[in-house]
Protein backbone atom coordinates (compact mmCIF):
# COMPACT_ATOMS: atom_id res chain seq x y z
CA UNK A 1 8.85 -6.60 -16.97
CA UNK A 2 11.07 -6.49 -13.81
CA UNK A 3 10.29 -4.14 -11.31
CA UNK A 4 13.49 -4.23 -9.04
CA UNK A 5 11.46 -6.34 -6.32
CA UNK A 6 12.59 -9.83 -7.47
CA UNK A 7 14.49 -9.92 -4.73
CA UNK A 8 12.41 -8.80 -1.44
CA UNK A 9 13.32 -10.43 1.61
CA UNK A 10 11.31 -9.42 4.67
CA UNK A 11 7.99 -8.91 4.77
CA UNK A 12 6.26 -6.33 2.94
CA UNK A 13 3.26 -3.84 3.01
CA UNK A 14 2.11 -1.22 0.14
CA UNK A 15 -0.85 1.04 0.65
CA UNK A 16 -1.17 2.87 -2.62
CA UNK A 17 -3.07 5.37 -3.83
CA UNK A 18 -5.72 5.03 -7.06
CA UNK A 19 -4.54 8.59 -8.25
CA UNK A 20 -0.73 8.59 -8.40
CA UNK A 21 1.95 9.63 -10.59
CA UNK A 22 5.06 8.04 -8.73
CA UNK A 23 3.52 4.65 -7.90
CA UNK A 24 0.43 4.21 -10.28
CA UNK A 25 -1.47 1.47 -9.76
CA UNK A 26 -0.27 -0.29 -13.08
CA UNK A 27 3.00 -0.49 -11.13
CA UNK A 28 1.68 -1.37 -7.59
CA UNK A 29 -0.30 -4.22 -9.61
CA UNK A 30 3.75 -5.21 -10.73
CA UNK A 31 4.75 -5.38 -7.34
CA UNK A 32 1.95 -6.90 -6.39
CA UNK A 33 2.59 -9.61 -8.55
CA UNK A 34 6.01 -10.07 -7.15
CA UNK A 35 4.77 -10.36 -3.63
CA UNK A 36 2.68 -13.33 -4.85
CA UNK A 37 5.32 -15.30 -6.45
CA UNK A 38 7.26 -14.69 -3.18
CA UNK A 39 4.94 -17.18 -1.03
CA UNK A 40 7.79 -17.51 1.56
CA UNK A 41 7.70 -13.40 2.32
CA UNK A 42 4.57 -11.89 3.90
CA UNK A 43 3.45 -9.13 1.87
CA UNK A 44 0.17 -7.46 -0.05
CA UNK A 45 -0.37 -4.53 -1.79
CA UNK A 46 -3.97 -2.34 -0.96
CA UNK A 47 -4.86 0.36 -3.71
CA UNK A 48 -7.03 2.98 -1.94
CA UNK A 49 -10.06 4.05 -4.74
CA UNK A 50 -10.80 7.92 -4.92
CA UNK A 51 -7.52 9.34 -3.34
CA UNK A 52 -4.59 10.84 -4.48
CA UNK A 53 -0.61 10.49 -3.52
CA UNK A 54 -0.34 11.50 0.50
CA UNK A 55 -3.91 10.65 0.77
CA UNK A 56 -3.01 9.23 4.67
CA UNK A 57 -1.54 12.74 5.43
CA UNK A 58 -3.29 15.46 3.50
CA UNK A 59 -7.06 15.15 2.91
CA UNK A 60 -9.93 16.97 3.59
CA UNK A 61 -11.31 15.75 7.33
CA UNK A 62 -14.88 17.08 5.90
CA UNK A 63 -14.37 14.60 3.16
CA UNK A 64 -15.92 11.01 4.71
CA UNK A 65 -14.88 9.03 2.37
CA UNK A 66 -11.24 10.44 2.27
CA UNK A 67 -11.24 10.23 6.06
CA UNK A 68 -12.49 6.17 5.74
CA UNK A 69 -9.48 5.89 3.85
CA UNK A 70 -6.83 7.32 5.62
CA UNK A 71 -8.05 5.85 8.75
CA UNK A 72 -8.01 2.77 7.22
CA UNK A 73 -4.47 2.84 5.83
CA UNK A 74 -3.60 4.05 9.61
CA UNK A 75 -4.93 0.82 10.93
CA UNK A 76 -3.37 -1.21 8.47
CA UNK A 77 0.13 0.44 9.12
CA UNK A 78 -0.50 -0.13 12.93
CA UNK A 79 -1.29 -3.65 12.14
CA UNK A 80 1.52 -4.54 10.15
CA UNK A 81 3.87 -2.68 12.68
CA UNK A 82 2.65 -4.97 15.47
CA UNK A 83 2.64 -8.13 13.62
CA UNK A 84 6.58 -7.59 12.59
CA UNK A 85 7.86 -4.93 15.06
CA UNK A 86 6.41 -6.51 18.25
């Protein structure tokens, strides 16, 4: 089944969320497969366990394991950022 990403380009990064109703992870595991069949583009996909869409934004700081998460996802972001936008 396509997914529309046949045709990525540049270099690609998806943080997803295990709980999601726009991107589930049955279709992040789609793009995911697309990235991999693309071995000239950098790209992966990460699905975050336990945390819902917006997790990286809205969660509970009390929460340690959402916290782990988000921070995690923020140092991703900042990594991919200075690999490409450096």
């Amino acid at each position: 089944m396509a997914c529309g990403w046949e045709t990525v380009e540049v270099p690609t990064a998806v943080l997803g969320a295990e709980f999601d109703q726009i991107s589930p992870p049955a279709l992040l595991k789609q793009f995911a497969k697309v990235l991999i069949a693309k071995s000239e583009v950098d790209g992966y996909v990460k699905i975050f366990p336990k945390v819902s869409h917006g997790w990286t934004v809205r969660y509970n700081v009390e929460d340690k394991s959402a916290a782990k998460c988000a921070e995690e996802a923020h140092q991703n972001m900042l990594e991919w950022f200075a690999k490409y936008v450096n």
